[in-house]
PDB file of N, CA and C in Angstrom:
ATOM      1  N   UNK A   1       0.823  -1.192   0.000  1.00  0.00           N
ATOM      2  CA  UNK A   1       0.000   0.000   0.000  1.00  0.00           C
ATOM      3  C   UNK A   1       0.867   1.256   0.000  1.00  0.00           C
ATOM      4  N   UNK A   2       1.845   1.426   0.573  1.00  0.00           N
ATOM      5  CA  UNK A   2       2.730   2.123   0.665  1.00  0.00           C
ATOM      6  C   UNK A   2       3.727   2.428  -0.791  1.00  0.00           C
ATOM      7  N   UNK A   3       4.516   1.499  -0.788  1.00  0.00           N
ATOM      8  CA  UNK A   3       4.712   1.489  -2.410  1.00  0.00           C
ATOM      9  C   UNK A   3       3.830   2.282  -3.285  1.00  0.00           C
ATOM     10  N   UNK A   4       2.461   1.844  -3.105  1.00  0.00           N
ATOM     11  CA  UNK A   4       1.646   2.147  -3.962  1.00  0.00           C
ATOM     12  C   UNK A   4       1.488   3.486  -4.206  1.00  0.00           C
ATOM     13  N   UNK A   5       1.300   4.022  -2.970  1.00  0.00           N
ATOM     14  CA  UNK A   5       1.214   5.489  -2.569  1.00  0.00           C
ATOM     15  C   UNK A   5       2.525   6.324  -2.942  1.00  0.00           C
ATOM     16  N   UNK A   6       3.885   5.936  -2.771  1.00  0.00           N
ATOM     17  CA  UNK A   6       4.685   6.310  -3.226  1.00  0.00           C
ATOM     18  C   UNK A   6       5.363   6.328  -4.412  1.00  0.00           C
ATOM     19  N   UNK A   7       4.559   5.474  -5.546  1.00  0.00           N
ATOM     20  CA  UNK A   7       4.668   4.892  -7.025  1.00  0.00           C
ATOM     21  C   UNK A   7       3.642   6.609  -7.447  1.00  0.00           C
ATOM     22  N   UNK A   8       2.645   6.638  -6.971  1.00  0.00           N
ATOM     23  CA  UNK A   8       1.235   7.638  -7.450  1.00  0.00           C
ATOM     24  C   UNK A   8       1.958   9.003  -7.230  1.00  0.00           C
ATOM     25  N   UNK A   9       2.799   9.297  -6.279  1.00  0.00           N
ATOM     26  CA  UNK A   9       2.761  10.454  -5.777  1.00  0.00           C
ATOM     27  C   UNK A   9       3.788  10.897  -7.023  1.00  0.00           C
ATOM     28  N   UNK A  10       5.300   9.934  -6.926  1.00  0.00           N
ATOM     29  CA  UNK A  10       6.145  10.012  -8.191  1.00  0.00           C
ATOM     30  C   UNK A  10       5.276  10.488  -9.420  1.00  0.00           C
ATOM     31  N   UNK A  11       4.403   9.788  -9.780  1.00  0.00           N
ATOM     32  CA  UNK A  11       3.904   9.848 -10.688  1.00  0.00           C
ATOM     33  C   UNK A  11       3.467  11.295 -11.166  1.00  0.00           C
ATOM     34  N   UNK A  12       2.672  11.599 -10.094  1.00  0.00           N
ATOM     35  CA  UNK A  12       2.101  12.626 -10.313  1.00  0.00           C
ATOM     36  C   UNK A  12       3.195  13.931 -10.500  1.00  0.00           C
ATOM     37  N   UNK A  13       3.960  13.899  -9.804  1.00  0.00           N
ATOM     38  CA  UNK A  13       4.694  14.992  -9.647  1.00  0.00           C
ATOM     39  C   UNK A  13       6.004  14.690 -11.175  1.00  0.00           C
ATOM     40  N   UNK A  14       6.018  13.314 -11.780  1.00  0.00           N
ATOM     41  CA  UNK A  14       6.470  13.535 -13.054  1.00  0.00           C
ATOM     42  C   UNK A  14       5.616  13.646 -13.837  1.00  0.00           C
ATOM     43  N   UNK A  15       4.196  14.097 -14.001  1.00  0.00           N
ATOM     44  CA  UNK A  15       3.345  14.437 -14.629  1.00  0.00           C
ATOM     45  C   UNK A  15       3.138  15.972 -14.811  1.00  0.00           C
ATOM     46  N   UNK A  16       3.657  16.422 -13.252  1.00  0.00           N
ATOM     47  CA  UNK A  16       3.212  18.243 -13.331  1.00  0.00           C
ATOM     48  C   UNK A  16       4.803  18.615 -13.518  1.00  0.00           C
ATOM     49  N   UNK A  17       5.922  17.931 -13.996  1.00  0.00           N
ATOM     50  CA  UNK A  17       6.773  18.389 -14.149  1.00  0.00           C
ATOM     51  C   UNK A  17       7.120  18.632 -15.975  1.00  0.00           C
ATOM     52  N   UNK A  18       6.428  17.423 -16.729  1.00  0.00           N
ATOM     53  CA  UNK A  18       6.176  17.618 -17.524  1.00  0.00           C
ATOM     54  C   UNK A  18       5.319  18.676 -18.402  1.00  0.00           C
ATOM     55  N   UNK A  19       4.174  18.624 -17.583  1.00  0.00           N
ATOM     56  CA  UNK A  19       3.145  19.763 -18.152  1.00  0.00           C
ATOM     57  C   UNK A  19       3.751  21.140 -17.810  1.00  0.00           C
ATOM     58  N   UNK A  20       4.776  21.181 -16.871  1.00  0.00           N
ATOM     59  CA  UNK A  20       5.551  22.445 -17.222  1.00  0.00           C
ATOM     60  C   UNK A  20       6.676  23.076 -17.752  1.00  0.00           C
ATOM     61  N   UNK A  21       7.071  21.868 -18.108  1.00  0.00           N
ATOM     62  CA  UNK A  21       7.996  21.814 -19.236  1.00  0.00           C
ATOM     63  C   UNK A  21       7.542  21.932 -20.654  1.00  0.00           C
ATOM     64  N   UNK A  22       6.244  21.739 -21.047  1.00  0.00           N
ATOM     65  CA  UNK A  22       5.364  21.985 -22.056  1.00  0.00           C
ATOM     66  C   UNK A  22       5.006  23.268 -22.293  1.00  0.00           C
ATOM     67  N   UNK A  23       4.385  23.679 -20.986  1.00  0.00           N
ATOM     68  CA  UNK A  23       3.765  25.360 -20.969  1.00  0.00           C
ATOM     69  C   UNK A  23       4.964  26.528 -21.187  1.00  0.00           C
ATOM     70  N   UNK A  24       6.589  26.187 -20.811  1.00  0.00           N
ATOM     71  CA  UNK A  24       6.868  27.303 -20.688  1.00  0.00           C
ATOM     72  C   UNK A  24       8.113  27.710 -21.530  1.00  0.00           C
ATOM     73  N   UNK A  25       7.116  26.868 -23.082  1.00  0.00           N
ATOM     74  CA  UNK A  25       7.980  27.750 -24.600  1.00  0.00           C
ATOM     75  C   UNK A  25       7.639  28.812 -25.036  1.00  0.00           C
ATOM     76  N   UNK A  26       6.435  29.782 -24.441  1.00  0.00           N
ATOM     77  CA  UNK A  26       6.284  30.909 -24.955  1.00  0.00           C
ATOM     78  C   UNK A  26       6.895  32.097 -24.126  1.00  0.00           C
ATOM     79  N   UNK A  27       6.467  33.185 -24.545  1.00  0.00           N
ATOM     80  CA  UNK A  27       7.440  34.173 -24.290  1.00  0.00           C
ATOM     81  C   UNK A  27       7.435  34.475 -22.664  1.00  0.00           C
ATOM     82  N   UNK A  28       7.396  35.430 -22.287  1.00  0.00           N
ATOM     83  CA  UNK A  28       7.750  35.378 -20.338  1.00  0.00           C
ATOM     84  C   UNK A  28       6.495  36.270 -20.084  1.00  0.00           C
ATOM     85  N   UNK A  29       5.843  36.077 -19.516  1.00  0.00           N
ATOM     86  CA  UNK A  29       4.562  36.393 -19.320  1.00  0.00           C
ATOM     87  C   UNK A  29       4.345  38.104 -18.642  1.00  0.00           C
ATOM     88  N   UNK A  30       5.672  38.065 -17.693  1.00  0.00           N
ATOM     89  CA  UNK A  30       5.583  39.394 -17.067  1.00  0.00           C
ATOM     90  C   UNK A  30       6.273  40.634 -18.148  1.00  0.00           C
ATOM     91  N   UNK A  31       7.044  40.027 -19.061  1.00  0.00           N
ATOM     92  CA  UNK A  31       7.419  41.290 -19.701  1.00  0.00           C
ATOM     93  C   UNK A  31       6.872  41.402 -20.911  1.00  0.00           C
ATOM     94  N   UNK A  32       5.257  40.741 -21.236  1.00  0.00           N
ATOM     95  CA  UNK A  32       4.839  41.496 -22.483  1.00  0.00           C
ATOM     96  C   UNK A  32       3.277  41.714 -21.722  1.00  0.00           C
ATOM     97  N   UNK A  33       2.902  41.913 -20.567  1.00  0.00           N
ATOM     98  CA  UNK A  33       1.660  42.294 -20.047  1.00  0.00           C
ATOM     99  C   UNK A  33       1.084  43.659 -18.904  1.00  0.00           C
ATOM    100  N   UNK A  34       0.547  44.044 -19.556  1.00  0.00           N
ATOM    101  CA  UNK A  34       0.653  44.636 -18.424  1.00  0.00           C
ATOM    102  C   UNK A  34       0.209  44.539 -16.707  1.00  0.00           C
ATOM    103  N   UNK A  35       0.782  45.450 -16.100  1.00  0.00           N
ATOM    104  CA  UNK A  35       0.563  44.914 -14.071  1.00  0.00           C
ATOM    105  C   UNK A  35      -0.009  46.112 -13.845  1.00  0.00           C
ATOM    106  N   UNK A  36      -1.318  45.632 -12.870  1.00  0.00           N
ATOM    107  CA  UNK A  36      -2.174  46.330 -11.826  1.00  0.00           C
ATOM    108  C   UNK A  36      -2.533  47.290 -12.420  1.00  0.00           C
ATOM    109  N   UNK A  37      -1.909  48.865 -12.120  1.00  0.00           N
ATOM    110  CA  UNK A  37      -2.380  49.548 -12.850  1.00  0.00           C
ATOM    111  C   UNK A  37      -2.118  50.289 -14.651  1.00  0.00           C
ATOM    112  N   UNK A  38      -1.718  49.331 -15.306  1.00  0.00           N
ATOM    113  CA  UNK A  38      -1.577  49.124 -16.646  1.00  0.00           C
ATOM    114  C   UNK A  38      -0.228  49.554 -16.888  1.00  0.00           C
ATOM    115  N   UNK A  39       0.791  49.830 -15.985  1.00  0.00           N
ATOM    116  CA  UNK A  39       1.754  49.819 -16.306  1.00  0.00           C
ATOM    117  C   UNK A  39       2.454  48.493 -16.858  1.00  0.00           C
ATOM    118  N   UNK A  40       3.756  48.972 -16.753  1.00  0.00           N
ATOM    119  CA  UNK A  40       4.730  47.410 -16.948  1.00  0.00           C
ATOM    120  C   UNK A  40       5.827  47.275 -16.022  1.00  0.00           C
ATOM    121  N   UNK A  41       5.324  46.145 -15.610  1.00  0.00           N
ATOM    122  CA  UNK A  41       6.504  45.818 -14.240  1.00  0.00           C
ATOM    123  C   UNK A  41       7.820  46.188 -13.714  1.00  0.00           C
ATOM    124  N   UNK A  42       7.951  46.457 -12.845  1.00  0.00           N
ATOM    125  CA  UNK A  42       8.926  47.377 -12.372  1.00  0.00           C
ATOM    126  C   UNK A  42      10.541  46.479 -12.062  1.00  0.00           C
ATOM    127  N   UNK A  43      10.146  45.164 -11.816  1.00  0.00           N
ATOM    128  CA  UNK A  43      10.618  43.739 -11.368  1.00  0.00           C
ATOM    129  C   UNK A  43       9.521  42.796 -11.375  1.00  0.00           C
ATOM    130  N   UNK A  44      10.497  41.476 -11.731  1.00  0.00           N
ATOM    131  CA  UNK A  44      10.131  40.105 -11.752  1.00  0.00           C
ATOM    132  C   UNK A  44       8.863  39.920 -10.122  1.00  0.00           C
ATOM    133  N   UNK A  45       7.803  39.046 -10.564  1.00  0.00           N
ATOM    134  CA  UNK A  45       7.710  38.639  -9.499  1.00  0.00           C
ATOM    135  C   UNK A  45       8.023  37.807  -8.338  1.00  0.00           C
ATOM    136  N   UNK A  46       9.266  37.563  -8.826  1.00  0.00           N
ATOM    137  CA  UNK A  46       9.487  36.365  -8.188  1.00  0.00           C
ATOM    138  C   UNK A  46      10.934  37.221  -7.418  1.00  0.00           C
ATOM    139  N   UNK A  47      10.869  38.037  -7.428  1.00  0.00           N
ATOM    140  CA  UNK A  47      12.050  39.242  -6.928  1.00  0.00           C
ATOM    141  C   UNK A  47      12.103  39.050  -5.034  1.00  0.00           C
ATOM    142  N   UNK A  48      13.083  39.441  -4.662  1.00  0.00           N
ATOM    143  CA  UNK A  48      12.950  38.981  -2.937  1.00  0.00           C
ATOM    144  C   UNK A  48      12.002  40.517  -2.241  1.00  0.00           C
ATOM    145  N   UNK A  49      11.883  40.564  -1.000  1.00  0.00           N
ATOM    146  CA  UNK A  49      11.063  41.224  -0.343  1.00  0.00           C
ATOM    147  C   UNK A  49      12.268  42.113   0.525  1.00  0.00           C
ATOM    148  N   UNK A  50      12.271  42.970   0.592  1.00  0.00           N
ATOM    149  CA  UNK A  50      12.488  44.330   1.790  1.00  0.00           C
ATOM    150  C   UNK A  50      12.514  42.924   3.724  1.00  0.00           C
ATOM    151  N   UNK A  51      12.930  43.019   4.253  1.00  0.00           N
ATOM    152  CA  UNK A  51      12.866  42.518   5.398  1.00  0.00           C
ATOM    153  C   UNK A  51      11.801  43.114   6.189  1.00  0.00           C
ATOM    154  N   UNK A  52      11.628  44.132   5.878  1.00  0.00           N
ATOM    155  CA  UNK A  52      10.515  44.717   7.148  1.00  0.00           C
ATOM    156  C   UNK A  52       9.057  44.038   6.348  1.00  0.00           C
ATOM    157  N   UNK A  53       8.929  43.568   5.564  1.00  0.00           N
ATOM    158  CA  UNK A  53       7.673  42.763   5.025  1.00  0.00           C
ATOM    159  C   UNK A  53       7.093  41.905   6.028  1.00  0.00           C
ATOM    160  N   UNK A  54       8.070  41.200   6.205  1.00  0.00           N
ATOM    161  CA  UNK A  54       8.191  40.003   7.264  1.00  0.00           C
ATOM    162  C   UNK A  54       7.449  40.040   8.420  1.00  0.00           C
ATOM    163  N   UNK A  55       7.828  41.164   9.318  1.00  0.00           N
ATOM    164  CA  UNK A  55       7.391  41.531  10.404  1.00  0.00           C
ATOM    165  C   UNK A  55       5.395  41.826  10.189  1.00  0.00           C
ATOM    166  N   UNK A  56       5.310  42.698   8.954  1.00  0.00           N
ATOM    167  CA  UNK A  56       4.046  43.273   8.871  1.00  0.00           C
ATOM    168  C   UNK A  56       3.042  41.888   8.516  1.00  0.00           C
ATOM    169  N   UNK A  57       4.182  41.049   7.871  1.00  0.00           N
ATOM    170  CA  UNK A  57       3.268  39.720   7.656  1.00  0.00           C
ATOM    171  C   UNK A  57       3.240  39.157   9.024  1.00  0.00           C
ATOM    172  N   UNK A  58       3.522  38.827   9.648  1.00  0.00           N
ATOM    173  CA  UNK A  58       3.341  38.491  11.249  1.00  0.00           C
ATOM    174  C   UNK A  58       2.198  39.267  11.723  1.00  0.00           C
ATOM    175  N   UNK A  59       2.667  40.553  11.370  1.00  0.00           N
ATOM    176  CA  UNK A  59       0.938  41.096  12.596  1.00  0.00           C
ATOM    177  C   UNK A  59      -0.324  40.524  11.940  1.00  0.00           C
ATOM    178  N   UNK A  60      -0.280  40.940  10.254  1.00  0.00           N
ATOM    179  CA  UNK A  60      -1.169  40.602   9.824  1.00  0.00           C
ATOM    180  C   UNK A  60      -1.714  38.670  10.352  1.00  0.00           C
ATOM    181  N   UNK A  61      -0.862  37.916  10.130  1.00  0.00           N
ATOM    182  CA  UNK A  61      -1.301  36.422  10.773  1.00  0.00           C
ATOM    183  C   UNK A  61      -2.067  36.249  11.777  1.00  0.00           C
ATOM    184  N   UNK A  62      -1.558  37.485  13.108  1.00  0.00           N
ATOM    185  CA  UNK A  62      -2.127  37.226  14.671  1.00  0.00           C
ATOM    186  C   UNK A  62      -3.096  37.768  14.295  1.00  0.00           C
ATOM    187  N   UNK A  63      -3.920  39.068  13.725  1.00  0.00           N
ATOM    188  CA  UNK A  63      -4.892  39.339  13.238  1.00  0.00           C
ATOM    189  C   UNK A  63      -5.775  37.787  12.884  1.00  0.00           C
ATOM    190  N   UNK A  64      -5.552  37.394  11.650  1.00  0.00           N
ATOM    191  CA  UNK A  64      -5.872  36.293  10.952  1.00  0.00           C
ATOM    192  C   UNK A  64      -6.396  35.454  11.712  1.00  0.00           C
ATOM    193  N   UNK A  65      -5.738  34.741  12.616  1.00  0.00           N
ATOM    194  CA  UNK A  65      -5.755  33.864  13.362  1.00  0.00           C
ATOM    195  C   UNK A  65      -6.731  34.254  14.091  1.00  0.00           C
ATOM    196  N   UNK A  66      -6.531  35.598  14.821  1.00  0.00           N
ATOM    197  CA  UNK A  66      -7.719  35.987  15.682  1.00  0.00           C
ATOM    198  C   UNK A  66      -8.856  35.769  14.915  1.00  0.00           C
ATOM    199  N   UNK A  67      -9.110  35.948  14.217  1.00  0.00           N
ATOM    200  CA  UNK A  67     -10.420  35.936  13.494  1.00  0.00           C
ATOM    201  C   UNK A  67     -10.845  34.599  13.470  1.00  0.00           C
ATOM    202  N   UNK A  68     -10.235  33.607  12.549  1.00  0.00           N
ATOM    203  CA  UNK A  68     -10.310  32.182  12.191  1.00  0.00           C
ATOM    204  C   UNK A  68     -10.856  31.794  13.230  1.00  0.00           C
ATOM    205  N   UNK A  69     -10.520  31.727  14.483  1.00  0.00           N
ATOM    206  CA  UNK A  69     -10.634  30.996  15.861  1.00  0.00           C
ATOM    207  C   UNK A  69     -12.054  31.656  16.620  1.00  0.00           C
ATOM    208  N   UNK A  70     -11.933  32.669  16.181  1.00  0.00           N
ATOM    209  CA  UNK A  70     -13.115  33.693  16.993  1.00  0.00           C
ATOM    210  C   UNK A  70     -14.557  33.113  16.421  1.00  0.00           C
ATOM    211  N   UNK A  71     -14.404  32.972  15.124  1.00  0.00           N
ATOM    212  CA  UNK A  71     -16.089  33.081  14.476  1.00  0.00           C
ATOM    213  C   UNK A  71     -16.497  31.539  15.107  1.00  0.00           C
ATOM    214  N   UNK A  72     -15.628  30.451  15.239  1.00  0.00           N
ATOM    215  CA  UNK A  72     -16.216  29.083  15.768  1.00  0.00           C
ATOM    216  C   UNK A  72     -16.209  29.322  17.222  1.00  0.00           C
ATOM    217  N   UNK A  73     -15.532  29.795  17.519  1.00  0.00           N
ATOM    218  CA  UNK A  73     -16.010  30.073  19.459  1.00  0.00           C
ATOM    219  C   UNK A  73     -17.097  30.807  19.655  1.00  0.00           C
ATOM    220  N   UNK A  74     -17.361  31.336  18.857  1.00  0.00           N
ATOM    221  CA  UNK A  74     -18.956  31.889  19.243  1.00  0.00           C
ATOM    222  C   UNK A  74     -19.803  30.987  19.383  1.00  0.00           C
ATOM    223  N   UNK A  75     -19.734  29.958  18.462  1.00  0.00           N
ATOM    224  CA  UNK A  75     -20.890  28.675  18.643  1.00  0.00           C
ATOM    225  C   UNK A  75     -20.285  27.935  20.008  1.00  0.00           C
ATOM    226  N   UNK A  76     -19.560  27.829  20.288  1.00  0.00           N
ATOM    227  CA  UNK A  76     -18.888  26.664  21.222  1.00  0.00           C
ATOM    228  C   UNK A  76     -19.113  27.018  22.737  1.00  0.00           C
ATOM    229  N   UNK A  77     -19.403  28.749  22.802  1.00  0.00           N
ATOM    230  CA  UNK A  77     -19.085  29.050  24.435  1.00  0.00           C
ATOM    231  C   UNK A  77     -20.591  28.634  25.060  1.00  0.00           C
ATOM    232  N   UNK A  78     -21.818  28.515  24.395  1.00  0.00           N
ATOM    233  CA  UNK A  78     -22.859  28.352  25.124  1.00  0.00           C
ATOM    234  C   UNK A  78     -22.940  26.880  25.527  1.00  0.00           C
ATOM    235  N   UNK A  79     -22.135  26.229  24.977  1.00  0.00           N
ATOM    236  CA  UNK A  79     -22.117  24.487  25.712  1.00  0.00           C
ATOM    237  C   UNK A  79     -20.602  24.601  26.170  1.00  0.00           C
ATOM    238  N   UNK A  80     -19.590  24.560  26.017  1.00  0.00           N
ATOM    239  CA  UNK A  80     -18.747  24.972  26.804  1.00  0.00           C
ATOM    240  C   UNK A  80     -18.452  25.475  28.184  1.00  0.00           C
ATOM    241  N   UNK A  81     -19.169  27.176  28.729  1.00  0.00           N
ATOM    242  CA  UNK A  81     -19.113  27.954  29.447  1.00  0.00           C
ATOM    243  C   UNK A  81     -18.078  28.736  29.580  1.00  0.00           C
ATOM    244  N   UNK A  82     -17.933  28.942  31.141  1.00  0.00           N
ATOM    245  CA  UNK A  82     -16.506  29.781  31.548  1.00  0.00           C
ATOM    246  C   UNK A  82     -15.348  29.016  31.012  1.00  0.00           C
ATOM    247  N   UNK A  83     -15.093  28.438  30.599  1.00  0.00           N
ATOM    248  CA  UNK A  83     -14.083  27.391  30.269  1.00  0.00           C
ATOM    249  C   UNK A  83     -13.522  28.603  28.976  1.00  0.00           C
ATOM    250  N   UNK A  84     -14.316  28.010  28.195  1.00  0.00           N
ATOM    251  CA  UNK A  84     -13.807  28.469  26.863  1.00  0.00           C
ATOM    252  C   UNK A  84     -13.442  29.831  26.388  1.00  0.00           C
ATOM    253  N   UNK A  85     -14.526  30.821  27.616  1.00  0.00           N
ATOM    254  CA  UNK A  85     -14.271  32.040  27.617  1.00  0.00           C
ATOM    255  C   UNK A  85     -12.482  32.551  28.093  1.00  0.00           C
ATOM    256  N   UNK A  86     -12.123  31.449  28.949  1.00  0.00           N
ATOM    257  CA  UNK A  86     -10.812  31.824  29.403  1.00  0.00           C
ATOM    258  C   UNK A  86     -10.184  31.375  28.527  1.00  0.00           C
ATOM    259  N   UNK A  87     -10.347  30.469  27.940  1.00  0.00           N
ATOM    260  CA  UNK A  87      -9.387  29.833  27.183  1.00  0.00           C
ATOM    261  C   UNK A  87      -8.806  31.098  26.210  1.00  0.00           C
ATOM    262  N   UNK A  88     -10.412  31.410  25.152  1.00  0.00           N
ATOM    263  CA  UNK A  88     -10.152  32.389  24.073  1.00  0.00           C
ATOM    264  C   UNK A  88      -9.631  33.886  24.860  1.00  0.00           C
ATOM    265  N   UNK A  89      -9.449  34.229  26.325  1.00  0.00           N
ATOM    266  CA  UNK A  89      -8.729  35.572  26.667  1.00  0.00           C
ATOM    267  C   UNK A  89      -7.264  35.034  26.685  1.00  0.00           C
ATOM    268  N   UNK A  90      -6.766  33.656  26.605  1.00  0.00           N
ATOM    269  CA  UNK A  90      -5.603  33.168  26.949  1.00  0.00           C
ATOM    270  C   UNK A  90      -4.858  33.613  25.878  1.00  0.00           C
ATOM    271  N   UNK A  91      -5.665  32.910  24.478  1.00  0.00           N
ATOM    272  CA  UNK A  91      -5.598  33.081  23.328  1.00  0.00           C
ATOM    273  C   UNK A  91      -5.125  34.631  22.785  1.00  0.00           C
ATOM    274  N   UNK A  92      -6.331  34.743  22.964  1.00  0.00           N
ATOM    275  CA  UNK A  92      -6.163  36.503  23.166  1.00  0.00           C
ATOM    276  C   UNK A  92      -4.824  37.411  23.369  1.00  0.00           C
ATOM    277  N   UNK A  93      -4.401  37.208  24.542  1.00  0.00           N
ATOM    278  CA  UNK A  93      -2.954  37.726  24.887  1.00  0.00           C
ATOM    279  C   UNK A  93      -2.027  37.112  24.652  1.00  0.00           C
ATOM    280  N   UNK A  94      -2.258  35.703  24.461  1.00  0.00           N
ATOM    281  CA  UNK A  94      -0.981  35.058  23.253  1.00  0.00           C
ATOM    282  C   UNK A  94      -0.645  36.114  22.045  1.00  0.00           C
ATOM    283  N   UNK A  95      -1.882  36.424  21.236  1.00  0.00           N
ATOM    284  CA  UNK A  95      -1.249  37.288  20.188  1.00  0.00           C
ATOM    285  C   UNK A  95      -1.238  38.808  20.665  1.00  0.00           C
ATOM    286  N   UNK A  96      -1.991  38.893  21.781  1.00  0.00           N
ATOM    287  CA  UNK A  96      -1.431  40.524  21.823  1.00  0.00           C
ATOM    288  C   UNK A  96      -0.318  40.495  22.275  1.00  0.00           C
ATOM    289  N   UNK A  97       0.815  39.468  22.529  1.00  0.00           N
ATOM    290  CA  UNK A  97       2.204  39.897  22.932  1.00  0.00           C
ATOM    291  C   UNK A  97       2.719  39.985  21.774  1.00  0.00           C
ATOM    292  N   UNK A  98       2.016  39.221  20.624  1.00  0.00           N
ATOM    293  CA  UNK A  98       2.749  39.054  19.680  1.00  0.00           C
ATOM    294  C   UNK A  98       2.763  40.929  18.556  1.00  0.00           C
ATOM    295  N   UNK A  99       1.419  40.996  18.737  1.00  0.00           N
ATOM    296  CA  UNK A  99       1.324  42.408  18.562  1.00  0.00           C
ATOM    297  C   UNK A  99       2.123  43.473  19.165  1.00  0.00           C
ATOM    298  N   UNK A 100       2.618  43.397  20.355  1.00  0.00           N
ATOM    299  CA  UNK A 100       3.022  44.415  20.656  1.00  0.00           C
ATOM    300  C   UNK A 100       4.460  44.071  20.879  1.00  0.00           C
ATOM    301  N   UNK A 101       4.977  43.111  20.794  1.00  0.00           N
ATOM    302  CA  UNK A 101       6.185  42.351  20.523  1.00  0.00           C
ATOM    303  C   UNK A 101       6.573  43.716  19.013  1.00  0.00           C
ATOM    304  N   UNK A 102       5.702  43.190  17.876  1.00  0.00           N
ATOM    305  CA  UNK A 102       6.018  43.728  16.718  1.00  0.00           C
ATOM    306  C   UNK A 102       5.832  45.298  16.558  1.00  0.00           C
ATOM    307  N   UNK A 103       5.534  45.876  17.818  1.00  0.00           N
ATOM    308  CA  UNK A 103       5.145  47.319  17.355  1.00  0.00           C
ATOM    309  C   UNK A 103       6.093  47.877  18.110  1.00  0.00           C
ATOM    310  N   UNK A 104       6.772  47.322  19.218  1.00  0.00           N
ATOM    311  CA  UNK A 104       8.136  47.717  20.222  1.00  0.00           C
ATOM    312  C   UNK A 104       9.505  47.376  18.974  1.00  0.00           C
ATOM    313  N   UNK A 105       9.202  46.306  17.906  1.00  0.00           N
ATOM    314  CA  UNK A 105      10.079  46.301  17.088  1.00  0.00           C
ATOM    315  C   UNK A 105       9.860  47.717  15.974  1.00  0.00           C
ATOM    316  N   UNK A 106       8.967  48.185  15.941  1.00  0.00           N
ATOM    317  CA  UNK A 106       8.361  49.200  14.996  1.00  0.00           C
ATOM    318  C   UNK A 106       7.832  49.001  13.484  1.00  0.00           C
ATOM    319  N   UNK A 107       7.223  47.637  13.609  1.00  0.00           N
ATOM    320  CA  UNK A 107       6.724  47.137  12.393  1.00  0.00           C
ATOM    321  C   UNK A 107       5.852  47.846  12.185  1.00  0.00           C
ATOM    322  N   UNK A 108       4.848  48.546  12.743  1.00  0.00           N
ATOM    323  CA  UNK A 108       3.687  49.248  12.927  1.00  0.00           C
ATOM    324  C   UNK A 108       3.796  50.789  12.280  1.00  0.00           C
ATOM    325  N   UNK A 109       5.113  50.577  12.095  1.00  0.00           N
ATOM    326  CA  UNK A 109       5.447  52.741  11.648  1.00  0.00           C
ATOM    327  C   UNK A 109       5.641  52.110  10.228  1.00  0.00           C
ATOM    328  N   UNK A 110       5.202  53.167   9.676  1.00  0.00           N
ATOM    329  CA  UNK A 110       4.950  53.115   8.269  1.00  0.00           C
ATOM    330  C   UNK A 110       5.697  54.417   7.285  1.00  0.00           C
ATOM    331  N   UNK A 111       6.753  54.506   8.040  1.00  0.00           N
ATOM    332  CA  UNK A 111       7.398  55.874   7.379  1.00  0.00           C
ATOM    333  C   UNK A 111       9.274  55.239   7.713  1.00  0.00           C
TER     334      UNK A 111
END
């Protein structure tokens, strides 16, 4: 069974290696189209990121997360109780350290 699974997976992945070896005889996609606002690209997309990205992607996650977790605990606390309510303030200040972790770093300034 195993084999098997590891015969399929090969497979597949010499299948999508092929089909992209097929797709990518035409010309380069970013330098004959235009980007966002009808210009033409300034750099590749595949170009690296500024380091302070990083950080802003972090707050944005604890955000994220807050959310994800929040909309199903609403259903859960009326059979649950006090339980769950502590749990999600636990939660809670898990990412607000993480928030303010990142704003003592100054991810948060935008200048």
């Amino acid at each position: 069974m195993l084999a098997a699974l590891a015969g399929l997976t090969l497979a597949g992945l010499g299948g999508i290696a092929a089909l992209a070896r097929l797709a990518a005889v035409g010309p380069v996609v970013t330098e004959s189209l235009p980007h966002l606002g009808g210009l033409p690209p300034a750099e590749h997309a595949l170009s690296r990121f500024h380091v302070r990205w990083y950080t802003v992607t972090m707050v944005f996650l604890a955000f994220d997360m807050e959310m994800i977790f929040m909309y199903p605990w609403t259903l859960v606390v009326p059979m649950m109780g006090t339980s769950s309510v502590v749990e999600m303030f636990l939660f809670l200040a898990l990412l607000l350290s993480g928030v303010l972790y990142a704003w003592r770093e100054g991810a948060l300034r935008w200048t």
